[in-house]
Protein backbone atom coordinates (compact mmCIF):
# COMPACT_ATOMS: atom_id res chain seq x y z
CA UNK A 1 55.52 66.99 17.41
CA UNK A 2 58.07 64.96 15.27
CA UNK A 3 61.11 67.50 15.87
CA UNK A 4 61.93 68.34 19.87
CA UNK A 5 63.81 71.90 19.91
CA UNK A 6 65.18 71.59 23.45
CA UNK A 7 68.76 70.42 22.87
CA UNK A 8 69.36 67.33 25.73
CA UNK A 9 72.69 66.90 24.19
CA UNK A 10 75.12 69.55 24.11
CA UNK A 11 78.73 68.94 23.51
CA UNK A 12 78.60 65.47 24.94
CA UNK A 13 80.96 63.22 27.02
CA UNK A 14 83.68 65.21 25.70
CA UNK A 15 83.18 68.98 25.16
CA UNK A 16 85.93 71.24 23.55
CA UNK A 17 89.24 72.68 24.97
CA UNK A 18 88.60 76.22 25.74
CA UNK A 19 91.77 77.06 25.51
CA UNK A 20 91.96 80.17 27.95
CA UNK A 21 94.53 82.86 28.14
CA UNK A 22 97.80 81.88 29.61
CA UNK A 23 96.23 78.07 29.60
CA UNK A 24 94.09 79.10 33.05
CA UNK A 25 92.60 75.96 34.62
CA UNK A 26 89.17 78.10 35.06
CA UNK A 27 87.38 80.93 33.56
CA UNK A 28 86.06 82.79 36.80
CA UNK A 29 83.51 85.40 35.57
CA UNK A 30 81.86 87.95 38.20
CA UNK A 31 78.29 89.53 36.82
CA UNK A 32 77.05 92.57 38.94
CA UNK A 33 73.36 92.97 38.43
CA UNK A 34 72.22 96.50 38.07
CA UNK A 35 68.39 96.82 38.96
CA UNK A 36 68.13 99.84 41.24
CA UNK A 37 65.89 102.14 39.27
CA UNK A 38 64.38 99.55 37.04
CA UNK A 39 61.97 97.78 38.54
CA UNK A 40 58.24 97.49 38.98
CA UNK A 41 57.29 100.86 40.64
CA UNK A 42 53.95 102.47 40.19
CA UNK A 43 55.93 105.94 39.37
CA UNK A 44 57.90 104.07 36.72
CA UNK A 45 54.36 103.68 34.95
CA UNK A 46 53.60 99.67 36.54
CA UNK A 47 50.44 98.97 37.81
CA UNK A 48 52.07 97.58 40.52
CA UNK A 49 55.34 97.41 43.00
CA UNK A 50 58.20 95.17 42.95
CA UNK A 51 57.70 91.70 44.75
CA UNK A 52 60.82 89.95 43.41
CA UNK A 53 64.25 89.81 45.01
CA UNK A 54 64.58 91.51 48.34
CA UNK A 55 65.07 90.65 51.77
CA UNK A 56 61.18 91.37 52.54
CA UNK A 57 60.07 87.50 53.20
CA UNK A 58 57.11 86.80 51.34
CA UNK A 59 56.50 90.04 49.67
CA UNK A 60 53.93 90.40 47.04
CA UNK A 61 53.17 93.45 44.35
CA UNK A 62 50.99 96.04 45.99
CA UNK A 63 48.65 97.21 43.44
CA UNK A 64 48.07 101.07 42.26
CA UNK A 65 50.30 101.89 45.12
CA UNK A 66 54.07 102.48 46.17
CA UNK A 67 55.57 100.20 48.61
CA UNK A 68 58.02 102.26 50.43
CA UNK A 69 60.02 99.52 51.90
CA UNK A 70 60.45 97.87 49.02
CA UNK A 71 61.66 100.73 47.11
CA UNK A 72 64.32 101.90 50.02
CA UNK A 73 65.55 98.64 49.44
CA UNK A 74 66.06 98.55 46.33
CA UNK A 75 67.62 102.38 46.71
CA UNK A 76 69.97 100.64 49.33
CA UNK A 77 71.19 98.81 46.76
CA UNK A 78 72.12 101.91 44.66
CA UNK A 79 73.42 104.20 47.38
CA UNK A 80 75.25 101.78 49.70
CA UNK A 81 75.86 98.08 47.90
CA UNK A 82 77.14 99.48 45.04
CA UNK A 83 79.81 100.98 46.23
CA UNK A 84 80.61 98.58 48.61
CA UNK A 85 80.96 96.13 45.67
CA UNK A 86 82.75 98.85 43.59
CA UNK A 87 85.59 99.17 46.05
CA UNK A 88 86.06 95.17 46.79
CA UNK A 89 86.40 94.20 42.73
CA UNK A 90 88.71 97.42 41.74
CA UNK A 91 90.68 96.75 44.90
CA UNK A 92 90.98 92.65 43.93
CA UNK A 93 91.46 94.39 40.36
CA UNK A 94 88.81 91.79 38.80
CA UNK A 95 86.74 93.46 36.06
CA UNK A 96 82.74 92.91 36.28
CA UNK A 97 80.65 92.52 33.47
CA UNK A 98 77.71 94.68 34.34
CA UNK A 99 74.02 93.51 33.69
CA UNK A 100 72.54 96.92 33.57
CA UNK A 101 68.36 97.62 33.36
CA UNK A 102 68.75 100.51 30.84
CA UNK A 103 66.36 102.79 32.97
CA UNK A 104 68.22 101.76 35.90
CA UNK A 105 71.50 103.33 34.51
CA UNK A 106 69.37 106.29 33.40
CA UNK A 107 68.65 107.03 37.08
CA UNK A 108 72.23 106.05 38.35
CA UNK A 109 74.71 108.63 36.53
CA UNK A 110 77.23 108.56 39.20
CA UNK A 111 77.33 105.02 39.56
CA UNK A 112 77.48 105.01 35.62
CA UNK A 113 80.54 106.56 35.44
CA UNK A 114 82.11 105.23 38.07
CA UNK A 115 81.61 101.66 36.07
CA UNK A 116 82.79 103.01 33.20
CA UNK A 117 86.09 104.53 34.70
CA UNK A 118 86.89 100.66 36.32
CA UNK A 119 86.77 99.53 32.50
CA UNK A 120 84.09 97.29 33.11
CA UNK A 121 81.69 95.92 30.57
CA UNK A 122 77.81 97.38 30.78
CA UNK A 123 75.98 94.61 28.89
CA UNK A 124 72.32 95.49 29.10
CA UNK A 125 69.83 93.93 31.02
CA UNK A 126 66.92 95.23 29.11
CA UNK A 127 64.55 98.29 29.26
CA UNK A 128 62.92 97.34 32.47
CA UNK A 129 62.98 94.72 35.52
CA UNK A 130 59.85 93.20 34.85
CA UNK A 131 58.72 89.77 33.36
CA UNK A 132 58.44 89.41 29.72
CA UNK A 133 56.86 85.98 29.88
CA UNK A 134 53.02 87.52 29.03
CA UNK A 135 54.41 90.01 26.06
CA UNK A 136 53.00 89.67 23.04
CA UNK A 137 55.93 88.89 20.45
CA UNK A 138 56.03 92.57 19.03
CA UNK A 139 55.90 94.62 22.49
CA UNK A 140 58.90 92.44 23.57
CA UNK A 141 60.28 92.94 20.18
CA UNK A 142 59.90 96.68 20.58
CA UNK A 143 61.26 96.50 24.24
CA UNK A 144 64.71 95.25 23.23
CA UNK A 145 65.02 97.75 21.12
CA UNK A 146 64.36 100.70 23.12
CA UNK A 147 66.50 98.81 26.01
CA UNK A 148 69.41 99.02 23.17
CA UNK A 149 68.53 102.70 22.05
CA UNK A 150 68.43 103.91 26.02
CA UNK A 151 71.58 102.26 26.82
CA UNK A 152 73.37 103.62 23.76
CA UNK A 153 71.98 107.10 24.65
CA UNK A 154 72.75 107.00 28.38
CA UNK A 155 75.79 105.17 28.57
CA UNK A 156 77.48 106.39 25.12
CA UNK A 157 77.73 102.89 23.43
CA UNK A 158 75.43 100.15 22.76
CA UNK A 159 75.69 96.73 24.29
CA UNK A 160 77.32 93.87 23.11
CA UNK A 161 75.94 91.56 25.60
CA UNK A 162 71.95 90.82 26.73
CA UNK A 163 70.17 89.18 29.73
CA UNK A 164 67.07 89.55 30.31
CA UNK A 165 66.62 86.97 32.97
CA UNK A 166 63.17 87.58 33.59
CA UNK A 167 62.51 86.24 29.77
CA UNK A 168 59.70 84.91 27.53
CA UNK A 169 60.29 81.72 25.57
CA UNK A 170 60.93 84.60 22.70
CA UNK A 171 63.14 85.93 24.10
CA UNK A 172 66.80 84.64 22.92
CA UNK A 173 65.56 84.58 19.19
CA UNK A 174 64.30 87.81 19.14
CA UNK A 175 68.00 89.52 20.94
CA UNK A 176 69.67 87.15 18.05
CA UNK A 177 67.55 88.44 14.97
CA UNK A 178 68.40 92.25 16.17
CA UNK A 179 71.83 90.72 15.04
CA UNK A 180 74.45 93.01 17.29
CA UNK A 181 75.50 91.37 20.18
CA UNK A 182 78.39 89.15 20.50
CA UNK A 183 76.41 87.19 23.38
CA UNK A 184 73.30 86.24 25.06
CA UNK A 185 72.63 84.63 28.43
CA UNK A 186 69.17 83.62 28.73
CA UNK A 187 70.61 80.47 29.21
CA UNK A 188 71.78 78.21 32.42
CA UNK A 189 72.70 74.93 30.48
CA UNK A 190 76.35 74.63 30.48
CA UNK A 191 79.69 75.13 31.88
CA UNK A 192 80.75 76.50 28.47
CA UNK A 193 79.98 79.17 25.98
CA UNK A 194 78.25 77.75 22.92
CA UNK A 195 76.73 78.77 19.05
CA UNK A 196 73.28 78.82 18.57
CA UNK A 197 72.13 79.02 15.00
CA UNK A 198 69.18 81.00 14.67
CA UNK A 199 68.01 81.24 11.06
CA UNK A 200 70.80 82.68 9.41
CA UNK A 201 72.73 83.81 12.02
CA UNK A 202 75.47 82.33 14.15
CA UNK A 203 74.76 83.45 17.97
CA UNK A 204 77.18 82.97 20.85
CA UNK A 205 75.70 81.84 24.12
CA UNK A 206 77.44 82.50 27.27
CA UNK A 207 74.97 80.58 29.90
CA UNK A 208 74.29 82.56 33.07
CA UNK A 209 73.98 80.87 36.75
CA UNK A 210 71.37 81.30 39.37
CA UNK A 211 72.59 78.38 41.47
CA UNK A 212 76.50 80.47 42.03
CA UNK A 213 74.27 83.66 43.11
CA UNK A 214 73.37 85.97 45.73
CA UNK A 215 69.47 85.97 44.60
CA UNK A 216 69.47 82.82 46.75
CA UNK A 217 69.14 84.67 49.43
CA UNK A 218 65.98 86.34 48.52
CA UNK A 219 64.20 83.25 48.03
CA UNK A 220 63.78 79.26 48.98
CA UNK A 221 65.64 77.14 49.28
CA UNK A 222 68.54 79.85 49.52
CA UNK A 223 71.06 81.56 51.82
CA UNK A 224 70.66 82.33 55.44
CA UNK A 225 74.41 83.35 55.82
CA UNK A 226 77.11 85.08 53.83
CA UNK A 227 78.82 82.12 55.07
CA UNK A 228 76.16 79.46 53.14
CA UNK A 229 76.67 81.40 50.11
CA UNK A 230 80.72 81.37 49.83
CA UNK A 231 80.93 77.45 51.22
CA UNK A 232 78.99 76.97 48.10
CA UNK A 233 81.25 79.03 45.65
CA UNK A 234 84.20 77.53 47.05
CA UNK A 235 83.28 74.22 46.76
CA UNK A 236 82.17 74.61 42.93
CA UNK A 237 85.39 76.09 42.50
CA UNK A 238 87.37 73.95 44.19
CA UNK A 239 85.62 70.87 41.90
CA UNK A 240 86.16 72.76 38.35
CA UNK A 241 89.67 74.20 39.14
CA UNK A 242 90.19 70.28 39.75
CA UNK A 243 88.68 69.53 36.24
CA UNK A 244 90.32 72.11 34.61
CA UNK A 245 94.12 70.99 36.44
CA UNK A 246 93.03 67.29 34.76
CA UNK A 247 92.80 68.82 31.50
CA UNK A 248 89.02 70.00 31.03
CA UNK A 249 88.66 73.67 31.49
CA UNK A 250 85.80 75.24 31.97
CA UNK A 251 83.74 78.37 33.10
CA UNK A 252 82.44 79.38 36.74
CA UNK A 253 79.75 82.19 36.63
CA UNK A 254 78.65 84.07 39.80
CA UNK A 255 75.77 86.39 39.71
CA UNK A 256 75.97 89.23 42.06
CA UNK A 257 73.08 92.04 42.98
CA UNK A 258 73.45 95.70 44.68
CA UNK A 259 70.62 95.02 47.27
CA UNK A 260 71.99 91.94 48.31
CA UNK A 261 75.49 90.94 48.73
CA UNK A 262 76.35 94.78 48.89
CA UNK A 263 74.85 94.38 52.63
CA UNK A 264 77.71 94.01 55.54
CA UNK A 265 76.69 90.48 56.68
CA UNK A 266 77.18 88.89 53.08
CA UNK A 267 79.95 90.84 51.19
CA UNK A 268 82.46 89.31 53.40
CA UNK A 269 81.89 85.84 52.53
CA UNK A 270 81.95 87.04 48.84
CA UNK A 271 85.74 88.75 49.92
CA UNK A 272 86.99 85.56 51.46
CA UNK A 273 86.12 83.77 48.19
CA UNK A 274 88.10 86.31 45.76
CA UNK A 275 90.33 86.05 48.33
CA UNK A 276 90.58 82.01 48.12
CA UNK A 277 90.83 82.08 44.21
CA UNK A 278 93.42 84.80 44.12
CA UNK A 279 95.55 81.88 45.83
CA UNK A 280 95.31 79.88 42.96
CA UNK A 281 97.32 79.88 39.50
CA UNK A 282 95.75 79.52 36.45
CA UNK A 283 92.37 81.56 37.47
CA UNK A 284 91.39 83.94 34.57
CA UNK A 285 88.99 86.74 35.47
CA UNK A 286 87.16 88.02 32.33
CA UNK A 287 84.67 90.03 31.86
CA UNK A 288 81.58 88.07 29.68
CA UNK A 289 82.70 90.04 26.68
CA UNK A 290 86.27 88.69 26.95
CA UNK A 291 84.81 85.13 26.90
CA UNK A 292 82.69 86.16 24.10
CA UNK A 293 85.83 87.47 21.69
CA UNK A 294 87.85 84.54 22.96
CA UNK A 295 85.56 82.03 22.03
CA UNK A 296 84.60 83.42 18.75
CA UNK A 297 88.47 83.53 18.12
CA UNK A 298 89.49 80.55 19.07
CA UNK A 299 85.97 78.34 18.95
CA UNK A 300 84.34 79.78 15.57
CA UNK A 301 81.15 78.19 14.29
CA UNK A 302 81.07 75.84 11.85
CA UNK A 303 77.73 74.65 10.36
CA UNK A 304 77.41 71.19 9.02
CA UNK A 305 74.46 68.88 8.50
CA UNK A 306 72.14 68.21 11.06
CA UNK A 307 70.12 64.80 10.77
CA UNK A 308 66.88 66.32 12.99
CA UNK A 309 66.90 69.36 9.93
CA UNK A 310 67.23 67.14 7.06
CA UNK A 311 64.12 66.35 4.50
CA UNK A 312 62.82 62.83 4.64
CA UNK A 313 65.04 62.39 1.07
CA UNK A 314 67.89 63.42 2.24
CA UNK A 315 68.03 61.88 5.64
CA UNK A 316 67.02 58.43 3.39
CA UNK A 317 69.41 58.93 1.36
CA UNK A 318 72.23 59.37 4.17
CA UNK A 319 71.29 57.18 6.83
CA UNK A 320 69.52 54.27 4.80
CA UNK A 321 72.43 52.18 4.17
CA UNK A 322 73.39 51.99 7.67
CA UNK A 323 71.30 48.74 7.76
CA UNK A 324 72.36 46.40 4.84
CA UNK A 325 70.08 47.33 2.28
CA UNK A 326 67.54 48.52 4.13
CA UNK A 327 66.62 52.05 3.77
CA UNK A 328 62.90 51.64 4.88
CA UNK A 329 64.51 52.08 8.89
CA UNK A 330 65.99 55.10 8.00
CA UNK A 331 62.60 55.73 6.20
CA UNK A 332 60.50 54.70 9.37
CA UNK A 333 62.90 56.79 11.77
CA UNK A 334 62.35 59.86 10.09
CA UNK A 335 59.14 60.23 11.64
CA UNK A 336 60.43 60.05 15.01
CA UNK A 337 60.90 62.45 17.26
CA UNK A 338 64.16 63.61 16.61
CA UNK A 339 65.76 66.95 17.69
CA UNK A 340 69.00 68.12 18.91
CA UNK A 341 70.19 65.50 20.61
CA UNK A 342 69.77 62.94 17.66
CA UNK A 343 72.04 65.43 15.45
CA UNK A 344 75.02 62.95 16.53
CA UNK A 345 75.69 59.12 16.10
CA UNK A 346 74.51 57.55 19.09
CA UNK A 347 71.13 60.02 18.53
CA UNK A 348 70.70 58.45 15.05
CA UNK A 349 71.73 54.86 15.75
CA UNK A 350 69.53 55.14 18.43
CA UNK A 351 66.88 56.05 16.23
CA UNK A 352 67.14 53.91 13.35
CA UNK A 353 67.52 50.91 16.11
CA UNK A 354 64.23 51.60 17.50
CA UNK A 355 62.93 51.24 14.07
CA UNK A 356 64.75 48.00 13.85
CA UNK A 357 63.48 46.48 16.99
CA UNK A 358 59.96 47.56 16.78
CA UNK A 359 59.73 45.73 13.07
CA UNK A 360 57.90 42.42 12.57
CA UNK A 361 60.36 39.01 12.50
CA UNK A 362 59.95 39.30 9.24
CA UNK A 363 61.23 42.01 8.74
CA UNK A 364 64.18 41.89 10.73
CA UNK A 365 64.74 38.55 8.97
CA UNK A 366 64.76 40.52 5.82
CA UNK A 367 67.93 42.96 7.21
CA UNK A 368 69.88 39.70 8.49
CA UNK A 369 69.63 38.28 5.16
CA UNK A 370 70.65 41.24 3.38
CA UNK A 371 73.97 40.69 5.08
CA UNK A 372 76.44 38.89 3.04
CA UNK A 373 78.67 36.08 4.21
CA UNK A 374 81.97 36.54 5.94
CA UNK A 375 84.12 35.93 3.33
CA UNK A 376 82.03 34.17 0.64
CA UNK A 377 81.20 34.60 -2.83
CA UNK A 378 80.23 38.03 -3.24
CA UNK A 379 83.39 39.48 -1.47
CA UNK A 380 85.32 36.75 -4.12
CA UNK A 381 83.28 38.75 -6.89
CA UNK A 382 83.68 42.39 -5.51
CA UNK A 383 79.77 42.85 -5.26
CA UNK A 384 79.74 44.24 -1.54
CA UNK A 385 78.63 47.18 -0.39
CA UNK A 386 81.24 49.84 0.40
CA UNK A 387 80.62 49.48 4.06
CA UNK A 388 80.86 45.52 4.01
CA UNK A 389 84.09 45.70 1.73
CA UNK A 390 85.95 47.57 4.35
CA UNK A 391 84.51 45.53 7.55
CA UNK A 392 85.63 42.57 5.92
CA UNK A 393 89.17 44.30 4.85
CA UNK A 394 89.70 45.54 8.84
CA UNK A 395 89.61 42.19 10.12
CA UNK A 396 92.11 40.64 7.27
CA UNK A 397 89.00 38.52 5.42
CA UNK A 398 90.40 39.78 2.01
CA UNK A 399 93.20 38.31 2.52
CA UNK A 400 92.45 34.57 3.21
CA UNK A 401 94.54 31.54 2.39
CA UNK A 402 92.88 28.78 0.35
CA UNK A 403 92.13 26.57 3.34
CA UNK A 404 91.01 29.51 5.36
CA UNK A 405 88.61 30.53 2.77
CA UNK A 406 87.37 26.83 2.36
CA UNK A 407 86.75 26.80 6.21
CA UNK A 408 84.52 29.73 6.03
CA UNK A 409 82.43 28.45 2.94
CA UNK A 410 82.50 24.99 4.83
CA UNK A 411 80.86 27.45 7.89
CA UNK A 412 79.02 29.40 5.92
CA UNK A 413 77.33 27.23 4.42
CA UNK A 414 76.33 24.74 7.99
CA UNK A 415 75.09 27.84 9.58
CA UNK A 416 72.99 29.17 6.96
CA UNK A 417 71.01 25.85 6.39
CA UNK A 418 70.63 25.55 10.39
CA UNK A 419 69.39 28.93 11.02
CA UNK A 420 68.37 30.40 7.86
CA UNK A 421 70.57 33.89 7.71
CA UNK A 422 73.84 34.45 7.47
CA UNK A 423 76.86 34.42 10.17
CA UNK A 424 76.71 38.05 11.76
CA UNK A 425 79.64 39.62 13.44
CA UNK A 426 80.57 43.04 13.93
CA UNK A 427 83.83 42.60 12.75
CA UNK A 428 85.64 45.77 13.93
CA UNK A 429 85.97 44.32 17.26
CA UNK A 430 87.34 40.95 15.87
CA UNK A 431 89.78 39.76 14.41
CA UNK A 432 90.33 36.63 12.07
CA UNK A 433 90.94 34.03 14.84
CA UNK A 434 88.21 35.20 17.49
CA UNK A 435 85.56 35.44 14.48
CA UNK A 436 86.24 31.71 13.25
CA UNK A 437 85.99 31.08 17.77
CA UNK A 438 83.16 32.90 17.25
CA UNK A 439 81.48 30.99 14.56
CA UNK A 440 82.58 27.46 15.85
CA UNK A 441 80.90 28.57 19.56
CA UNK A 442 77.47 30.21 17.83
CA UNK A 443 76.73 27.55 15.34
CA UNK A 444 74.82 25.26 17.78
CA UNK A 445 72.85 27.80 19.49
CA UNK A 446 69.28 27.35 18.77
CA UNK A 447 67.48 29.84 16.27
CA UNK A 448 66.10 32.05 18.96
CA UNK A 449 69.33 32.59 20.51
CA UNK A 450 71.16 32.81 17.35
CA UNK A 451 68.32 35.51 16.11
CA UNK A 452 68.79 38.03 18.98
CA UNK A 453 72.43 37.78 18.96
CA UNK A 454 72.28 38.21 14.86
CA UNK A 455 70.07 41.62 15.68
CA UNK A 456 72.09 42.53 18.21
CA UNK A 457 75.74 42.66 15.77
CA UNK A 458 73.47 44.14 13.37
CA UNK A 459 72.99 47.33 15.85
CA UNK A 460 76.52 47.24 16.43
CA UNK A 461 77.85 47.27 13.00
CA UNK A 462 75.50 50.24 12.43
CA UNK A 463 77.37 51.74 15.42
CA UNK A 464 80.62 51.89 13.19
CA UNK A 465 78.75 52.71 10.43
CA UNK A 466 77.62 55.62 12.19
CA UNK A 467 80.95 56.53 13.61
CA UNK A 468 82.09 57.01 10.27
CA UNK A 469 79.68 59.23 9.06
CA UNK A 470 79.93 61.50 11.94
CA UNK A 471 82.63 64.18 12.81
């Protein structure tokens, strides 16, 4: 593998303004799972029963055969949770973003409507709650699309939104090639919606959360109380409301099921907390399609290029004059790894400084002497490369008086014939006076020294370099 797809970077130290409606402090975005009706049942045509999320410890899939208890759970979920659930968000008058298992909706017409009616958004949650990790790429291909022609059908228009959750590692590229949804949230990697380019097409990702979510009480380590499970959404909203009140805004995501908080003991833990955040200014509660138009509005893609994309030529020809005339790093770095996280400076100066450091003496010899010197006869001619001619310029070495000039040749000259390169200094963090300190201090450091500290102002002036280059 010489290109990693998993993206280890993100948006960085510093990610974007969000820019919310009515400049909230925190995007607070409830997601009501809708299962009941969709999952593994032997009369829905599985081979086996449900085993995943219920409050059956340690249940398992009963082959060829219905498990009745974990089907009336699941059907509590429908008849009783529901509602509970639908009467705490219209009353707090917080829109939900649905996550509804097309055949579950087909089998839930009342609670359909009454979904509809609040205004909230039905995103779909595919055809069926089972895993897609074992589908071959077609049948999954296939079962998106009948998820979207089902939903369309039962709930009168199609979905804009997709989670599968229980998803293949197919399963984000295959929603974004159907090419109609304004989202996806396979995802759990951020705090912030982001674009994913996926051949041709720009896809939004709005990442989902199963830490801030009632499944935790279905499995280990998890809930035991209602009371476990809103001390934990208070305190991550307590920390990001602080972010966002210091200026970095960002997104809180709580994942909600039927069978499970809809029970007595655990919906009033989720009340005090929409209770707590009501208290606050600056909370905005979207629904995941609200994020989606915002974002695209206010946060539109742009593509530019990506150094873990380019051709060996082109990534040459870009990045090989970071070192002083030597494009075989560049060359050499090309064959790294690189992925993602290397589309960036620090990801490429990290890579072509590998390169450097793993190179023979020799070789690294060969970069220091490509340098020229600080202020010396090739600067006098105008024979420096672009990079060099402005280095020198920031640090006011163009503009030398006679004797200064003569100082530095005097220098120049006395440090070359001791150690056999050229001065180094990354000059961006100098200035005239603390490089000519500089040069009086290094000159009678032996070679060795002299060498790593010569490498080491190489790899930063490849640093600005790199800054340059880079948006």
């Amino acid at each position: 593998m010489t290109r990693y797809p998993r993206d280890m970077r993100g948006y960085g130290a510093h990610g974007p303004h969000p820019e919310w409606p009515n400049a909230a402090k925190i995007a607070v975005q409830f997601v009501l799972n809708y299962e009941e009706g969709g999952e593994n049942c032997i009369l829905h045509g599985d081979a086996a029963s449900e085993a995943f999320l219920s409050d059956i410890p340690g249940a398992a899939q009963w082959q060829g055969q219905r498990h009745w208890n974990m089907e009336s759970i699941y059907e509590y979920g429908a008849r009783a949770g529901f509602w509970r659930l639908h009467r705490l968000f219209t009353g707090a008058g917080i829109p939900l973003t649905i996550y509804g298992v097309a055949t579950a909706l087909a089998r839930s017409p009342e609670q359909l409507q009454a979904m509809k009616d609040a205004d909230w958004e039905i995103a779909s949650h595919g055809l069926k709650w089972v895993e897609h990790k074992d589908m071959p790429e077609a049948e999954e291909r296939a079962s998106i699309a009948e998820a979207i022609r089902l939903h369309t059908e039962v709930v009168g228009s199609r979905p804009r939104g997709w989670y599968t959750g229980r998803c293949s590692a197919n399963t984000v590229r295959l929603v974004a090639e159907e090419g109609g949804f304004d989202y996806i949230s396979d995802t759990y990697d951020d705090d912030l919606p982001y674009w994913l380019e996926v051949d041709a097409r720009d896809q939004l990702i709005i990442p989902y959360t199963l830490e801030a979510n009632d499944m935790r009480f279905a499995t280990a380590p998890g809930w035991v109380t209602g009371a476990d499970f809103g001390d934990y959404l208070t305190d991550a909203f307590d920390t990001l409301y602080a972010e966002g009140s210091a200026g970095s805004p960002k997104m809180m995501t709580i994942g909600l099921h039927c069978r499970l908080v809809g029970r007595p003991g655990k919906i009033a833990a989720l009340k005090r907390f929409i209770d707590h955040i009501q208290r606050h200014e600056g909370v905005w509660c979207p629904r995941r399609l609200d994020i989606a138009e915002h974002w695209a509005s206010h946060h539109p893609h742009q593509r530019h290029p990506r150094p873990s994309q380019m051709d060996r030529d082109t990534f040459v020809a870009t990045y090989g004059g970071i070192f002083e005339h030597s494009p075989w790093i560049a060359d050499r770095a090309f064959d790294l790894e690189l992925g993602p996280a290397h589309d960036c400076a620090a990801g490429v100066h990290n890579a072509l400084c590998r390169m450097f450091r793993s190179a023979t003496d020799e070789e690294r010899l060969g970069v220091l002497t490509a340098h020229p010197d600080l202020a010396g006869k090739l600067a006098a001619a105008g024979r420096l490369t672009a990079e060099s001619t402005t280095e020198q310029a920031s640090a006011g070495l163009d503009l030398l008086t006679d004797a200064e000039r003569a100082t530095f040749t005097e220098m120049n000259t006395a440090y070359v014939k001791k150690h056999g390169f050229p001065f180094i200094i990354a000059v961006r963090d100098n200035n005239k006076a603390s490089i000519l300190a500089a040069f009086q201090r290094r000159i009678d450091n032996d070679r060795a020294t002299e060498f790593a500290e010569a490498c080491r102002q190489v790899e930063r002036i490849a640093q600005f370099r790199l800054a340059d280059l880079f948006p």
